[in-house]
Protein backbone atom coordinates (compact mmCIF):
# COMPACT_ATOMS: atom_id res chain seq x y z
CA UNK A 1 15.06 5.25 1.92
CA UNK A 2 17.70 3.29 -0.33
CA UNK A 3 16.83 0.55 -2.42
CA UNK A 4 18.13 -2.28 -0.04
CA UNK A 5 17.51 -1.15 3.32
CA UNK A 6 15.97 -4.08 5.95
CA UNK A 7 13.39 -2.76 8.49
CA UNK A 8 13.85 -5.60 11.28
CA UNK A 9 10.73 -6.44 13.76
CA UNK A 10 11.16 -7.84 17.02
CA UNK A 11 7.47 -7.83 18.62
CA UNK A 12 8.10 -8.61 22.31
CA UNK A 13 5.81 -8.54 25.59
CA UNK A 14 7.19 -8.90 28.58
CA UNK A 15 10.71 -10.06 27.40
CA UNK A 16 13.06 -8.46 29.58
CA UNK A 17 14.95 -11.36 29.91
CA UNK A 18 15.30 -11.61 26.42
CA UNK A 19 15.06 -8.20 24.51
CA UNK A 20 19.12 -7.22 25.09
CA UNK A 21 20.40 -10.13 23.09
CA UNK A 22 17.84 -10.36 20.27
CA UNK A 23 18.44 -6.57 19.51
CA UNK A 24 22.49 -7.50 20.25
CA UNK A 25 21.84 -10.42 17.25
CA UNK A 26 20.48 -7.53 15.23
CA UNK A 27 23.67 -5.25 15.65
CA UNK A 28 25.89 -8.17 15.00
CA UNK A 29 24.29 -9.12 11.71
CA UNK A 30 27.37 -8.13 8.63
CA UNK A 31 24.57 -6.21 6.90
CA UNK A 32 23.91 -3.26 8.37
CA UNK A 33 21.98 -1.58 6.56
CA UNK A 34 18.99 -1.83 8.88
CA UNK A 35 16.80 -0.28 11.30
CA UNK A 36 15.44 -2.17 14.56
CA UNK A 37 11.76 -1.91 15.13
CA UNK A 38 11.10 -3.06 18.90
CA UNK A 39 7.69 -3.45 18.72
CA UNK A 40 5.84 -3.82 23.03
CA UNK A 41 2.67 -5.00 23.39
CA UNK A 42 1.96 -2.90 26.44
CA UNK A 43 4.86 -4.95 28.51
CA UNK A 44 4.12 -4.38 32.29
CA UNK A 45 7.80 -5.72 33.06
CA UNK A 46 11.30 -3.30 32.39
CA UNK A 47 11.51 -4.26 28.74
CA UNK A 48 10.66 -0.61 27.64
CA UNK A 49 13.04 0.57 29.63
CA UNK A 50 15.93 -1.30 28.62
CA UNK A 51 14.96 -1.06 25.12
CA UNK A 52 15.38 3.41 25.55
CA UNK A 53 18.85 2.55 27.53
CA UNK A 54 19.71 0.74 24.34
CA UNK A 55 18.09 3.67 21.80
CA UNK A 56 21.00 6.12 23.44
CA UNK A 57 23.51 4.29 21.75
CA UNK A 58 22.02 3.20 18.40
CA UNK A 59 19.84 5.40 17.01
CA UNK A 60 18.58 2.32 14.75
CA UNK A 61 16.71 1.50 17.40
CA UNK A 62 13.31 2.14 17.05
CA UNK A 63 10.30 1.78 20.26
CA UNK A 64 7.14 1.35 19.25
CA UNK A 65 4.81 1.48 22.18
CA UNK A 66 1.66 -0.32 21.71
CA UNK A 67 -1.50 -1.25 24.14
CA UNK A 68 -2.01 -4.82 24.79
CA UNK A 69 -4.00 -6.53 22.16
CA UNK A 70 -1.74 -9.60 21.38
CA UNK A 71 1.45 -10.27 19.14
CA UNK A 72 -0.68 -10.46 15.26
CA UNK A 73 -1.96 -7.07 16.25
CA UNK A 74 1.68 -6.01 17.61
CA UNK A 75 3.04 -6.88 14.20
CA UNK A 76 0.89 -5.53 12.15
CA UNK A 77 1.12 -1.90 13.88
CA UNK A 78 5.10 -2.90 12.83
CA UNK A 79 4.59 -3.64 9.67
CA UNK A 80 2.05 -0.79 9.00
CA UNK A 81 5.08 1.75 10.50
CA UNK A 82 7.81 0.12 8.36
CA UNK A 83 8.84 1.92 5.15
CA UNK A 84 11.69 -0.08 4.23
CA UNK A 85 11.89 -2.10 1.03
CA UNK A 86 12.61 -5.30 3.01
CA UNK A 87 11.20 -6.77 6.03
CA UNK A 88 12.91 -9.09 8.85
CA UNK A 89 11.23 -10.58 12.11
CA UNK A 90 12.79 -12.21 15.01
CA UNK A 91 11.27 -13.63 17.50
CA UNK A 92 12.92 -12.05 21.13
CA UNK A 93 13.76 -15.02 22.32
CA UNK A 94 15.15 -16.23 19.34
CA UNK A 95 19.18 -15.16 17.77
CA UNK A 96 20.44 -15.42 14.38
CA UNK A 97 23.96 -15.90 12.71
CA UNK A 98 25.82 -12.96 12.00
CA UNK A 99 25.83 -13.43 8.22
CA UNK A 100 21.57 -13.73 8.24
CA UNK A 101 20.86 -11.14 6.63
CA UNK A 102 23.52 -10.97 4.18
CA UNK A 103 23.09 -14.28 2.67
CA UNK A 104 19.51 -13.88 2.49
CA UNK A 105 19.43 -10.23 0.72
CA UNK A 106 22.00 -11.79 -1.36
CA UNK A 107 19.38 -14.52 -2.31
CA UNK A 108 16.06 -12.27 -2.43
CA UNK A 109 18.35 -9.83 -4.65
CA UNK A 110 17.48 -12.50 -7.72
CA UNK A 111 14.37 -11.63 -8.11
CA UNK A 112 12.41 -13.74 -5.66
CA UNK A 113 10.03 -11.55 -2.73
CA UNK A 114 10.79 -14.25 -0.13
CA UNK A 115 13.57 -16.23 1.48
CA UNK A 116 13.72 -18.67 4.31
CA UNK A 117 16.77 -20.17 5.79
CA UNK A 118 16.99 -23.16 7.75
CA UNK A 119 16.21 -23.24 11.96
CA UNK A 120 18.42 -24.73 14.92
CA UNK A 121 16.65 -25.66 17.71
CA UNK A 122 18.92 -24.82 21.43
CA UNK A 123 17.24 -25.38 24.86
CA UNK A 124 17.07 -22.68 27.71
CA UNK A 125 15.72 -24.47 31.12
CA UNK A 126 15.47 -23.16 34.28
CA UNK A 127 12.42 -25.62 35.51
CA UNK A 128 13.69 -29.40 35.27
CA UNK A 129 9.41 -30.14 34.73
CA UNK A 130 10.01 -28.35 31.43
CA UNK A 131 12.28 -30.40 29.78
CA UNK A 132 9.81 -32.60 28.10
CA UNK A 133 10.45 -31.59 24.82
CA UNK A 134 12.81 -33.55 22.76
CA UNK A 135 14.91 -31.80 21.04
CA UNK A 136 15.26 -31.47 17.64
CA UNK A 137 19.14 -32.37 16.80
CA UNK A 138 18.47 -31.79 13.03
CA UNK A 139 18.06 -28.44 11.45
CA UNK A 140 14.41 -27.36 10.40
CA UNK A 141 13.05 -25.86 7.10
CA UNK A 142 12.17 -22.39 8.86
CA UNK A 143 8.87 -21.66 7.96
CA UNK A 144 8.73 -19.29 10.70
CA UNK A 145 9.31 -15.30 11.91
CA UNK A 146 12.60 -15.42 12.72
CA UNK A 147 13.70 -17.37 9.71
CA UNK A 148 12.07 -14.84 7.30
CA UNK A 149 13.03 -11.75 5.25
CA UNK A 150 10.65 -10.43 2.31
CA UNK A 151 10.03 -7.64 0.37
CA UNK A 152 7.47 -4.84 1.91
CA UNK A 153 5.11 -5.52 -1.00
CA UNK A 154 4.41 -9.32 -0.13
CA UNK A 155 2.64 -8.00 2.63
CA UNK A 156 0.23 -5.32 0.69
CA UNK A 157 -0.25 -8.83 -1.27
CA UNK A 158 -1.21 -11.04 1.25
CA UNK A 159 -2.60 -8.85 3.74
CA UNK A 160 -1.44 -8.93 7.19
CA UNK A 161 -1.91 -11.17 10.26
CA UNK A 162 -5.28 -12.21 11.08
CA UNK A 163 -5.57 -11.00 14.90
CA UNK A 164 -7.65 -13.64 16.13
CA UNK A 165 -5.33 -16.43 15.49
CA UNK A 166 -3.82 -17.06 18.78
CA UNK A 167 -1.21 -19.57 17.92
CA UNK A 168 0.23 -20.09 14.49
CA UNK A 169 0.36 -16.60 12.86
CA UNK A 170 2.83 -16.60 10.53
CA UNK A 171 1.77 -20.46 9.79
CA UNK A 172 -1.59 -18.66 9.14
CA UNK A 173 0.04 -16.06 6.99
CA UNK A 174 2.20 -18.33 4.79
CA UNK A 175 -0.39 -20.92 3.75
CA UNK A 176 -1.79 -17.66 1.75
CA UNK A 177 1.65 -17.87 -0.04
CA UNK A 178 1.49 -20.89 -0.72
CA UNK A 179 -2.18 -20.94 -2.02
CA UNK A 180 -0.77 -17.96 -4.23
CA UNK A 181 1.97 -20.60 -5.34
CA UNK A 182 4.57 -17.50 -4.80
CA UNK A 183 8.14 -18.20 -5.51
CA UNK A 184 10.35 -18.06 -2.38
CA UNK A 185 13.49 -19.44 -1.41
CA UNK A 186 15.04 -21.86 1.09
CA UNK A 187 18.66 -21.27 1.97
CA UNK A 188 19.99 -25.03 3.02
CA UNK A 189 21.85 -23.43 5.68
CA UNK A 190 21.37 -22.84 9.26
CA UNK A 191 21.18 -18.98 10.23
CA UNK A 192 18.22 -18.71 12.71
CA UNK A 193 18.51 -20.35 16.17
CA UNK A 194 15.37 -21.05 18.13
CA UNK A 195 15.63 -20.80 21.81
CA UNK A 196 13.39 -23.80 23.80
CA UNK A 197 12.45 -22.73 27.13
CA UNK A 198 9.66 -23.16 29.85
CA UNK A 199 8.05 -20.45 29.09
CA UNK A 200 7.38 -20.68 25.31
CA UNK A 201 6.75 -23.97 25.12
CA UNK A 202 3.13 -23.79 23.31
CA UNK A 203 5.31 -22.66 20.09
CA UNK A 204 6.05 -26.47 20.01
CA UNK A 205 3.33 -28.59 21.46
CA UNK A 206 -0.05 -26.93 20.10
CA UNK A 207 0.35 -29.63 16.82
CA UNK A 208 -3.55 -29.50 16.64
CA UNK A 209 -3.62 -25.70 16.10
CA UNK A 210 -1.04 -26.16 13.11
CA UNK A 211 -2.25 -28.67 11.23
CA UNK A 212 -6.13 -27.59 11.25
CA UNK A 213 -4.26 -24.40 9.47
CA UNK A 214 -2.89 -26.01 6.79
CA UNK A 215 -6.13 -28.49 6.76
CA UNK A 216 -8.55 -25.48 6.34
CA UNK A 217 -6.10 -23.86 3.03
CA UNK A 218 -5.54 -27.32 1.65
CA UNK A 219 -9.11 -27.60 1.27
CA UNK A 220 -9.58 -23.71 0.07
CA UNK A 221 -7.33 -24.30 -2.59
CA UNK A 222 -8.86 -27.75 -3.65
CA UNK A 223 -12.41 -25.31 -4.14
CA UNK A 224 -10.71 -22.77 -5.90
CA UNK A 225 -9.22 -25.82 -8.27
C-alpha cells in the first residue's frame, strides 16, 4: 500500500437514487490515488446492483455487503476493512469539488492527522411540504463525514463509532477529538457540498440530539480538569 493512498467510504442504504453520482464525485476528484469503499447496509432497493455495474469499469470500486444494523455499525465494518494510510467519507447524497482531496492531502501532508474543509449547503426537493428548511446561503465549518479526511491511526486512537447513537455519529466521534485537544485543520474553502432533500431532513432539524452531545463531553472534560 503506498504511503499516500486515500481509502474513501461511502456507507449508503437504500440510495439508489444517489449512489451513481457520489461514486462519479469520487472518480472526478484530481487525486487519484484512491480506492472506493461502497459500504450497504443490507439495501433492499437496486443500489447493490448498480454499484457491481459500476465495479466492471473501475476496479477501485470496492462492495462491501453488510446486514442491516444501521450506518455507525456500516462504517465501522468500513473502517475495520480499510488498510489505507488515509481515510475519506462521503455521505451518498452528498458531492465534493474535484480538487477535495488534493488540497486536503496537501494540508494533512504537514504533519497534522486531520483536516476539514468548509460545507455548501444545495437543496434537492421533490415534495413542496419539505421545503421548510432555510437554507443556509453561507458556507459551514464542516465538522461532518463528508467534509473529513484523516489518517487511519486517528481512528485506532479514538475508537470507532458508538452504534447506538442514532443521530449525530461523527458529532459523537469528534467531541473525543476535541476532548483529546488533537490538532486538525480547517481549509477556509468550500470543497464539500451537502445535498438538502425530503428525505434526509433529520440531518438538520434534530438540534436537541446535537447539542446534548457536545453538553455531555463539555462536562466530561470539565471532570477530567
Amino acid at each position: 500500500m503506498e504511503a499516500n493512498f486515500i481509502d474513501v467510504i461511502i456507507a449508503v442504504y437504500n440510495g439508489e437514487k444517489y449512489i451513481k453520482k457520489a461514486i462519479e464525485t469520487v472518480q472526478k476528484q484530481s487525486w487519484q490515488n484512491l480506492n472506493i469503499i461502497i459500504a450497504d447496509d443490507g439495501s433492499i432497493d437496486d443500489t447493490v446492483l448498480f454499484v457491481k455495474t459500476l465495479q466492471e469499469t473501475d476496479n477501485r470500486i470496492v462492495l462491501l455487503q453488510c446486514s442491516h444494523k444501521g450506518v455507525s455499525a456500516t462504517l465501522n465494518a468500513a473502517i475495520k476493512y480499510c488498510n489505507a494510510p488515509y481515510i475519506a467519507m462521503l455521505d451518498v447524497d452528498d458531492l465534493w469539488h474535484e480538487d477535495k482531496l488534493n488540497k486536503q492531502m496537501q494540508a494533512i501532508e504537514n504533519g497534522v492527522d486531520i483536516c476539514f474543509c468548509l460545507l455548501q449547503e444545495f437543496e434537492d426537493f421533490e415534495d413542496e411540504v419539505a421545503r421548510t428548511h432555510s437554507k443556509r446561503n453561507e458556507p459551514l465549518k464542516g465538522y461532518s463525514k463528508s467534509a473529513f479526511l484523516g489518517r487511519r491511526k486517528v481512528f485506532d486512537t479514538f475508537g470507532l463509532f458508538k452504534e447506538d447513537v442514532v443521530i449525530g455519529d461523527f458529532v459523537e466521534w469528534y467531541s473525543r477529538v476535541i476532548r483529546a485537544e488533537q490538532p486538525i485543520v480547517m481549509l477556509n474553502e468550500v470543497l464539500a457540498f451537502r445535498r438538502v432533500h425530503d428525505s434526509n431532513m433529520t440531518r438538520f432539524v434534530d438540534k436537541n440530539a446535537f447539542l446534548s452531545l457536545i453538553k455531555k463531553h463539555l462536562n466530561e472534560k470539565r471532570k477530567d480538569e
